[in-house]
N, C-alpha and C. Protein backbone atom coordinates (compact mmCIF):
# COMPACT_ATOMS: atom_id res chain seq x y z
N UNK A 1 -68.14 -7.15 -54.80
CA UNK A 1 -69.31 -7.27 -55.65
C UNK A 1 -70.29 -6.18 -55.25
N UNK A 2 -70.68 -5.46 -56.66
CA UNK A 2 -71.88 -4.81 -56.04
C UNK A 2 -73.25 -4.94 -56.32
N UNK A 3 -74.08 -4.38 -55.93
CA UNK A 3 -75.45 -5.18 -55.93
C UNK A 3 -76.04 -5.01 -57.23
N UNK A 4 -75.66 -4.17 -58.12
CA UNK A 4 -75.83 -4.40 -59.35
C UNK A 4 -75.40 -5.61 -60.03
N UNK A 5 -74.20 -6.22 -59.68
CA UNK A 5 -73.56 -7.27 -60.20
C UNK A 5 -74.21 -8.92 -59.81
N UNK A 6 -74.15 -8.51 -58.03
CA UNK A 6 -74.98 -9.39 -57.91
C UNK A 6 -76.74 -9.53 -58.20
N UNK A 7 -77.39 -8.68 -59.16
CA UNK A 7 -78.59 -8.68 -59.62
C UNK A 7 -78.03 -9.59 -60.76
N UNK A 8 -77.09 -9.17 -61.68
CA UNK A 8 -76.59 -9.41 -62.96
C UNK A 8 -76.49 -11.48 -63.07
N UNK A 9 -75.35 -11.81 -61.93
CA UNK A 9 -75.01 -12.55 -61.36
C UNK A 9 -76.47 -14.02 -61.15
N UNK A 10 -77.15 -12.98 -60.97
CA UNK A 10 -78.51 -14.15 -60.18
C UNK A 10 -79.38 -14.21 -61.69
N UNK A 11 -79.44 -13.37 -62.38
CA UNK A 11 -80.44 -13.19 -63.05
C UNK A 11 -79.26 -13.98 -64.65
N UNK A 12 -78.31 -13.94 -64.59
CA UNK A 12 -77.48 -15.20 -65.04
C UNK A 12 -77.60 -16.68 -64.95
N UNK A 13 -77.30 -16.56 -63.69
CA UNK A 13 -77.22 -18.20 -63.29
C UNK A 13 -78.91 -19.05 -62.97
N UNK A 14 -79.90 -18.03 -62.39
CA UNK A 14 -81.16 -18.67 -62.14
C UNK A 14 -82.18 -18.69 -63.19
N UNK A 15 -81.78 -17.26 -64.07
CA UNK A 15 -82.86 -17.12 -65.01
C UNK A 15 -83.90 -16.55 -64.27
N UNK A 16 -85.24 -16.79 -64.84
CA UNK A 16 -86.48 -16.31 -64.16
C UNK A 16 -86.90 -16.61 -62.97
N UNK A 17 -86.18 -17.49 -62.60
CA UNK A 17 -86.64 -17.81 -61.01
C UNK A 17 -86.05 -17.04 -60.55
N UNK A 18 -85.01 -16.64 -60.71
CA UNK A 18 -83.95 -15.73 -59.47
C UNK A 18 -84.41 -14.52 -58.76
N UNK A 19 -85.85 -14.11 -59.29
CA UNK A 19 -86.38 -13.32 -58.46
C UNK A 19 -86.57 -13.90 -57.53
N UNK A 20 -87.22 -14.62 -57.39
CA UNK A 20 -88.33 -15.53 -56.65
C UNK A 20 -87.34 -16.12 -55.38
N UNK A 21 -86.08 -16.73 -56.19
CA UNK A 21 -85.56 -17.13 -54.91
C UNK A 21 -84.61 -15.97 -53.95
N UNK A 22 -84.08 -14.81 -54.75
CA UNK A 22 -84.01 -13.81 -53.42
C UNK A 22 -84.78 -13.15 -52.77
N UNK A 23 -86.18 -13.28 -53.25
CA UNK A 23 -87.51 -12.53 -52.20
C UNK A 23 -87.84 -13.65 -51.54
N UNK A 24 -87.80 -15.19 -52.19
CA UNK A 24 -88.24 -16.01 -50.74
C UNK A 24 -87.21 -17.10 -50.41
N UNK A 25 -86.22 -17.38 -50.50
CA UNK A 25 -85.13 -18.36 -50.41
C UNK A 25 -84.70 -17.90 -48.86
N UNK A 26 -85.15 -18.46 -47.48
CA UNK A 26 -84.15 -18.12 -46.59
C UNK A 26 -83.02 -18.59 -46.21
N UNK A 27 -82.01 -18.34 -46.26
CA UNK A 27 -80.61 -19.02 -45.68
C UNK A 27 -79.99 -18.74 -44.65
N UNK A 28 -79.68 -20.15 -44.07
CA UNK A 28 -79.47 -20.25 -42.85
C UNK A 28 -77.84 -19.02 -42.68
N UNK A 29 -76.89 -19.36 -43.86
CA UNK A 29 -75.91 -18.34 -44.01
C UNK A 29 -75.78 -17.15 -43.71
N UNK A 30 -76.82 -16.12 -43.62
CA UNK A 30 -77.08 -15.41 -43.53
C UNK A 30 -78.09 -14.71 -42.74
N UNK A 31 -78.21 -15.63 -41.40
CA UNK A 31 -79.06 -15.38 -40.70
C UNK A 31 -80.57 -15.54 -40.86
N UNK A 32 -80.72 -16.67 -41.13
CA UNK A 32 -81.92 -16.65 -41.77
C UNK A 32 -82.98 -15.77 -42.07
N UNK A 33 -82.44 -15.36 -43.26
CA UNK A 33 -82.84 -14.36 -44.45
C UNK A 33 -82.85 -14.52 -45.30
N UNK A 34 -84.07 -13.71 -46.35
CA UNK A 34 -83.93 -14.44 -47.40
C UNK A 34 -82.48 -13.52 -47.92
N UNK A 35 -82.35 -13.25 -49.16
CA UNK A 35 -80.92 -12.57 -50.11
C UNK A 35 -81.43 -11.02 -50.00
N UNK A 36 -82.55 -10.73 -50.19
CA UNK A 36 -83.34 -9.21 -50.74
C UNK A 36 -83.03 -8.35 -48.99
N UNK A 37 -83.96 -9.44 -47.93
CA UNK A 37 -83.59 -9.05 -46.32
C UNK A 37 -82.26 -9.16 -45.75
N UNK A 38 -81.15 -9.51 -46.17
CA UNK A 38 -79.75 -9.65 -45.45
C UNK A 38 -79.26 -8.79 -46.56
N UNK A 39 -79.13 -8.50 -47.63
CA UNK A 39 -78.78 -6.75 -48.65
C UNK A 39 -79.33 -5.89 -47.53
N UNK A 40 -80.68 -5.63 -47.57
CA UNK A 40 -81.42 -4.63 -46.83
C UNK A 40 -81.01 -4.71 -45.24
N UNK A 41 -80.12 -5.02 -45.06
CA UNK A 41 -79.63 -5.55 -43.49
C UNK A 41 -78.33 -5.14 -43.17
N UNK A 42 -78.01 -4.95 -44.30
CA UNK A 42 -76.05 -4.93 -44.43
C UNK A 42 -75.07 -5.71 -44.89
N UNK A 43 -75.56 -6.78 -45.10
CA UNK A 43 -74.99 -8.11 -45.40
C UNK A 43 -74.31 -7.35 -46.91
N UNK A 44 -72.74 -7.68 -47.13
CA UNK A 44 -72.51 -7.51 -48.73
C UNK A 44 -72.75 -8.50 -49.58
N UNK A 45 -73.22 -7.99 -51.01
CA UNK A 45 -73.85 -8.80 -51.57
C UNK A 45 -72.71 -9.70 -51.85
N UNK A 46 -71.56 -10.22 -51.91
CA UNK A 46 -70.87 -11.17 -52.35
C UNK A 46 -71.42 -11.95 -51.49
N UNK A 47 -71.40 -11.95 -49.92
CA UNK A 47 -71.21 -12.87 -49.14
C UNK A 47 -73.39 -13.29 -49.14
N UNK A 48 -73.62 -12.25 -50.01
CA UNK A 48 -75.37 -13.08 -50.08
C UNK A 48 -75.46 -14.11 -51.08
N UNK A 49 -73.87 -13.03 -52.11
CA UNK A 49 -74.02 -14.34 -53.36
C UNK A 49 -73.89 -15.61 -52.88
N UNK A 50 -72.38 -15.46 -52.51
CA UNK A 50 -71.99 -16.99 -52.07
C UNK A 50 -72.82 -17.56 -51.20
N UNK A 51 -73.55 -17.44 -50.43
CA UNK A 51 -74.90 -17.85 -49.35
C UNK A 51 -75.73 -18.92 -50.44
N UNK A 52 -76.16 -17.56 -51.71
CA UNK A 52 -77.19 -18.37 -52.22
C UNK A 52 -76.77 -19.47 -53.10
N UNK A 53 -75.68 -19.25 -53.67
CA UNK A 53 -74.69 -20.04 -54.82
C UNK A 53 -74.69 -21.82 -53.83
N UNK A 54 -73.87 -21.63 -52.53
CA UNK A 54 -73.85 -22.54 -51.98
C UNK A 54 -75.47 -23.52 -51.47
N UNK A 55 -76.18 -22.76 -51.18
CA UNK A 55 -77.85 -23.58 -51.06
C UNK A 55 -78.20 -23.56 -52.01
N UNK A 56 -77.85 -23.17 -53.24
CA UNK A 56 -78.77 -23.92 -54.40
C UNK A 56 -77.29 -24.68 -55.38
N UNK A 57 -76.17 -25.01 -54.75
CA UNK A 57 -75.21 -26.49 -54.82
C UNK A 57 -74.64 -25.18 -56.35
N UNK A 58 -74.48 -24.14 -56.58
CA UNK A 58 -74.17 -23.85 -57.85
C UNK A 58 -72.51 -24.34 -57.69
N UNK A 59 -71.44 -24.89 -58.70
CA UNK A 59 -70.79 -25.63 -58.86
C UNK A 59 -69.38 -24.10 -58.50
N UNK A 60 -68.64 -24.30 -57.94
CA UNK A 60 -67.33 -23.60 -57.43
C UNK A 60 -67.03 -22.57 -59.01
N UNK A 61 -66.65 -23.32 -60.42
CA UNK A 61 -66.26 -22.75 -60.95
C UNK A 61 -67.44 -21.54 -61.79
N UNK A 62 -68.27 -21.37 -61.37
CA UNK A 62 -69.51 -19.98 -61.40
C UNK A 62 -69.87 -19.26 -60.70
N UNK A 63 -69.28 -19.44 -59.38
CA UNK A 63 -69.85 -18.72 -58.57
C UNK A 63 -68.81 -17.31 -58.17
N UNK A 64 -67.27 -17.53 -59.06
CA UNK A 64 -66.00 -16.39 -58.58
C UNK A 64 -66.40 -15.70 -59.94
N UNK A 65 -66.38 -14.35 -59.75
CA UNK A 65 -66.27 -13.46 -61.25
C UNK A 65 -68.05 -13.48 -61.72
N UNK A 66 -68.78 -13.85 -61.27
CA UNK A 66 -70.17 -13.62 -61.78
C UNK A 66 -70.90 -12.16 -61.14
N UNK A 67 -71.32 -11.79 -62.57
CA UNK A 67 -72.13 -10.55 -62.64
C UNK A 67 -71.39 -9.22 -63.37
N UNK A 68 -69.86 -9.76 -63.49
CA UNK A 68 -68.87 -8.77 -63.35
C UNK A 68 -69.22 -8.32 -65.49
N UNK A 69 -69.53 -6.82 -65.55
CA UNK A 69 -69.75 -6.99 -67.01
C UNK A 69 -67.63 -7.10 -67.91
N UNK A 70 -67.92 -7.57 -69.02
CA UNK A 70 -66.52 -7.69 -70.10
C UNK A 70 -66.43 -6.27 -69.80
N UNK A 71 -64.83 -5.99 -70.11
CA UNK A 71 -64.27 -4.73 -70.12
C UNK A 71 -64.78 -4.44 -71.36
N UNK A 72 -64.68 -2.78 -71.12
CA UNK A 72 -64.78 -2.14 -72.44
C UNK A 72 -63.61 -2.43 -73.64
N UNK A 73 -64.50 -2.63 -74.49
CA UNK A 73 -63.27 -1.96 -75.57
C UNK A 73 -62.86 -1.31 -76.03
N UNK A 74 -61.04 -0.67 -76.47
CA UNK A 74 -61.12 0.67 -77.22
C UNK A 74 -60.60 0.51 -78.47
């Protein structure tokens, strides 16, 4: 995942909050950090996704393949 995707990904599943909760959501997953400080840390964003997916209970079948855009068509 890349951090474009996981922008895509959050701003999917949270809507307008999803800023809010990767500038202040800390998780213990990730060293307690919020999502924005463990990116800026090294952390890859999959494993910030799944961090945040799992503390805010998002359900198994949304959290594989999110952010990823449809293939092109030709």
């Amino acid at each position: 995942m890349r951090r474009s995707e996981f922008l895509r990904a959050v701003d999917a599943e949270f809507g307008p909050r999803g800023a809010a909760l990767v500038a202040d959501l800390v998780m213990s997953a990730v060293g307690n950090r919020t999502a924005a400080q463990a990116m800026e840390d090294g952390v890859p964003p999959r494993d910030v996704w799944l961090a945040l997916c799992a503390e805010m209970d998002v359900p198994d079948a949304r959290r594989h393949g999110a952010g990823r855009r449809e293939p092109k068509r030709a």
